[in-house]
C-alpha atoms as a PDB file:
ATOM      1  CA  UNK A   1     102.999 147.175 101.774  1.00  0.00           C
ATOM      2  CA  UNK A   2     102.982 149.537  98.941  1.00  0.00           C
ATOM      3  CA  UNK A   3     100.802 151.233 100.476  1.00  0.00           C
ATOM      4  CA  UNK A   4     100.358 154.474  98.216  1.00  0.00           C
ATOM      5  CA  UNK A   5      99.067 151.813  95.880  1.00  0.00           C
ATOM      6  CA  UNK A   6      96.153 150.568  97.981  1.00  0.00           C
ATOM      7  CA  UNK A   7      92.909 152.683  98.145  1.00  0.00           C
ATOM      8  CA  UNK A   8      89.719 151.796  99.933  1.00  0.00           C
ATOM      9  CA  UNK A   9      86.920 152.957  98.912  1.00  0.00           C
ATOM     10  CA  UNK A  10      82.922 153.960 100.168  1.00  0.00           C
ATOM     11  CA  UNK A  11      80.701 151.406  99.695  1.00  0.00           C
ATOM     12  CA  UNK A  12      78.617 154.017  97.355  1.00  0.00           C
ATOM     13  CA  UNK A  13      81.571 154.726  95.445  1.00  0.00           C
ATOM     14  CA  UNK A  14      81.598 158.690  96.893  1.00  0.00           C
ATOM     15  CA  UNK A  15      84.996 158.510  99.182  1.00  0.00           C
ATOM     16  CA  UNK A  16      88.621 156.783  98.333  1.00  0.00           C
ATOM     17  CA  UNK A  17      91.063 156.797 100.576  1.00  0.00           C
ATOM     18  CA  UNK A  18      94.738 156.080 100.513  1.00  0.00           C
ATOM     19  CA  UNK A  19      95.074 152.819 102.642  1.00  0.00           C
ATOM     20  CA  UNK A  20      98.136 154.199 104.603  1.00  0.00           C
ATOM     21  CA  UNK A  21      96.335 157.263 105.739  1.00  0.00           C
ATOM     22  CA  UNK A  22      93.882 155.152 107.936  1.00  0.00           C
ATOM     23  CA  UNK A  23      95.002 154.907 111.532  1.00  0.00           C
ATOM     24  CA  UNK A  24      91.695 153.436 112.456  1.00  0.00           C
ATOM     25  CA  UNK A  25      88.732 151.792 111.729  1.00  0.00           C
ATOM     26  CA  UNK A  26      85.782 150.760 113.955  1.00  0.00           C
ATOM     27  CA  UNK A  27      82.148 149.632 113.010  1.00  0.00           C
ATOM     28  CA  UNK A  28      79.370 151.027 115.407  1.00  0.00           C
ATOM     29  CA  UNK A  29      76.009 148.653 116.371  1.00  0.00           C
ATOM     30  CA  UNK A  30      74.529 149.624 113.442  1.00  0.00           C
ATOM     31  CA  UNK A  31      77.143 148.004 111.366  1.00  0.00           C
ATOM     32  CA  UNK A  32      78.470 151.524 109.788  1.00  0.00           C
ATOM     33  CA  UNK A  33      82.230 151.163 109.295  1.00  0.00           C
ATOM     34  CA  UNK A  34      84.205 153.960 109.820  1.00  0.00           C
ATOM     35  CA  UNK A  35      88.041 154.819 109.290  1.00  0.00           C
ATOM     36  CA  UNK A  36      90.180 157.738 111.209  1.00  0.00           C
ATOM     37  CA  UNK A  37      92.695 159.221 108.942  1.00  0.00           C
ATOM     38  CA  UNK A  38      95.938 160.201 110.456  1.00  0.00           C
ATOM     39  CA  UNK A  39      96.001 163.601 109.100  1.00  0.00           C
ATOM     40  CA  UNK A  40      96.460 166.234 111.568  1.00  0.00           C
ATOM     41  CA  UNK A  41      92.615 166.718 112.163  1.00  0.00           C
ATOM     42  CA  UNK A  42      91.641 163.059 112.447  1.00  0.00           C
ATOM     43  CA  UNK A  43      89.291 163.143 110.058  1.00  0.00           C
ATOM     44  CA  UNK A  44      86.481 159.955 110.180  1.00  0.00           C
ATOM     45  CA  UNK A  45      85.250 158.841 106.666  1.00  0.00           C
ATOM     46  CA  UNK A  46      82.368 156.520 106.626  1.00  0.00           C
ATOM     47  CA  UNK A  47      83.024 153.206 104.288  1.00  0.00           C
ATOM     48  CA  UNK A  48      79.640 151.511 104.583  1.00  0.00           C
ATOM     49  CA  UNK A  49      76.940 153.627 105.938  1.00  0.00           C
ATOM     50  CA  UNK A  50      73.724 152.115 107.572  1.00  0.00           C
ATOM     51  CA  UNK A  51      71.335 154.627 105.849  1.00  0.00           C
ATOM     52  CA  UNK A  52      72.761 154.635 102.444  1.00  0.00           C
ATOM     53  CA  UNK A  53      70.300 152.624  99.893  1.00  0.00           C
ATOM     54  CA  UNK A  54      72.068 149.811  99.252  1.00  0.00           C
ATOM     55  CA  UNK A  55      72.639 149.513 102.818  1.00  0.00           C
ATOM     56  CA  UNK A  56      69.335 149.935 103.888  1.00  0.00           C
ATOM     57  CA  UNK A  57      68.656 147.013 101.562  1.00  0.00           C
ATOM     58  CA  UNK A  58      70.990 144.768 102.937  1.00  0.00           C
ATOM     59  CA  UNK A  59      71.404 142.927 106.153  1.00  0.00           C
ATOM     60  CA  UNK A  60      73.680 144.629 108.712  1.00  0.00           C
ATOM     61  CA  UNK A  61      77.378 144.186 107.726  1.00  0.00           C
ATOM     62  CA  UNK A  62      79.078 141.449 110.047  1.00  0.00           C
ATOM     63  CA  UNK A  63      80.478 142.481 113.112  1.00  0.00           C
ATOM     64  CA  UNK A  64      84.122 141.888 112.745  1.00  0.00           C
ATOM     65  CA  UNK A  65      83.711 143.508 108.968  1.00  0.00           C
ATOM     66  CA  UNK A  66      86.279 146.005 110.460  1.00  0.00           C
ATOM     67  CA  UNK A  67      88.594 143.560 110.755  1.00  0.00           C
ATOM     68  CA  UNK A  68      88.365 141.947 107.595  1.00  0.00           C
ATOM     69  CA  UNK A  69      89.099 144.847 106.086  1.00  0.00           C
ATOM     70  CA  UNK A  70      92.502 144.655 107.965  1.00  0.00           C
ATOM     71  CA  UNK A  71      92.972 141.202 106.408  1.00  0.00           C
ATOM     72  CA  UNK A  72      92.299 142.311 103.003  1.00  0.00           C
ATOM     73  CA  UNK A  73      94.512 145.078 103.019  1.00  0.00           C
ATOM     74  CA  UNK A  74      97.449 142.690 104.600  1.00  0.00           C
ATOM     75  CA  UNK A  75      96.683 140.573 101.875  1.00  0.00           C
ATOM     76  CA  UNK A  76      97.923 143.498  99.238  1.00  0.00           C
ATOM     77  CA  UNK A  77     101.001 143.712 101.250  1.00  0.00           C
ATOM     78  CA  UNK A  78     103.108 141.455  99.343  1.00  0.00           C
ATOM     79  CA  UNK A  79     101.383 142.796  95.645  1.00  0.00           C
ATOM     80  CA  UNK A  80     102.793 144.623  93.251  1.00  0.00           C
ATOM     81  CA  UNK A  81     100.804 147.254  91.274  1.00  0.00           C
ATOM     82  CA  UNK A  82      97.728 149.356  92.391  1.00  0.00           C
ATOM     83  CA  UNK A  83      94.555 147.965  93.817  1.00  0.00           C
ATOM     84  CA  UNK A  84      91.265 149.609  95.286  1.00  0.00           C
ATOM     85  CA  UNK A  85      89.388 147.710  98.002  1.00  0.00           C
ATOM     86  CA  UNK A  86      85.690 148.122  98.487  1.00  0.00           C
ATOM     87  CA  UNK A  87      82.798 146.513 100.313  1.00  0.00           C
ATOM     88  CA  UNK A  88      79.720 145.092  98.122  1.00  0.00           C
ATOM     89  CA  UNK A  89      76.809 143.811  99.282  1.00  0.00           C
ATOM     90  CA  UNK A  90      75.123 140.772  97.375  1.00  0.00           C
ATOM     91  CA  UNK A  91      72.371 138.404  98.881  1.00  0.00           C
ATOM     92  CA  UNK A  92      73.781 135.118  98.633  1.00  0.00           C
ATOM     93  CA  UNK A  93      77.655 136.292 100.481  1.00  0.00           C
ATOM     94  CA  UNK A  94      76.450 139.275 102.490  1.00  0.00           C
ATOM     95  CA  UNK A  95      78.555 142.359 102.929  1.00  0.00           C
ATOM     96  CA  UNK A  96      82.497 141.203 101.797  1.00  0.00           C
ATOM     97  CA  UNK A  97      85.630 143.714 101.055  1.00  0.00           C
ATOM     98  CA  UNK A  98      86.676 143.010  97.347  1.00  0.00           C
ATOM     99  CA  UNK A  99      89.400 144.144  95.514  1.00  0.00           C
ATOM    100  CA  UNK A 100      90.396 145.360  92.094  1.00  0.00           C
ATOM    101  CA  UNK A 101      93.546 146.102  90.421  1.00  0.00           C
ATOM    102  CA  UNK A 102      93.649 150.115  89.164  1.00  0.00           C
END
């Protein structure tokens, strides 16, 4: 993967971050999605927070929404050019990771 290429970004928009700093991610029973950076401080930056508005509006994000943010990103591994992937929230598909070429 190109991965300097491949952002993903807060659900709100707020945070991007480079796809090949995350070491981690992990979503909690609340269905906030986190990722651990691998910079030397292991920083945690929240990608779909629980008590942000439109997530308060929604229903609780899946529970393997981690992981499908895994698969999109291995999707992007064979695609040339710059791409951000985000999760959006509608009512008829639920929470889903998009993406969107830079």
């Amino acid at each position: 993967m190109d991965a300097p290429h491949v952002w993903v970004a807060r659900d709100d928009g707020s945070d991007v971050v480079r796809a090949e700093a995350i070491v981690r991610v992990g979503i909690d029973y609340n269905g906030t999605v986190t990722a651990q950076l691998g910079d030397g401080d292991g920083s945690v930056v929240t990608l779909v927070a629980s008590g942000n508005q439109q997530a308060q509006q929604a229903e609780q994000a899946p529970d393997d929404f981690h992981r499908q943010l895994i698969r999109a990103l291995a999707q992007l591994s064979d695609a040339a050019g710059a791409f951000i992937v985000r999760p959006v929230y509608d009512e008829e598909q639920g929470w889903r990771w998009i993406n969107d070429p830079l």
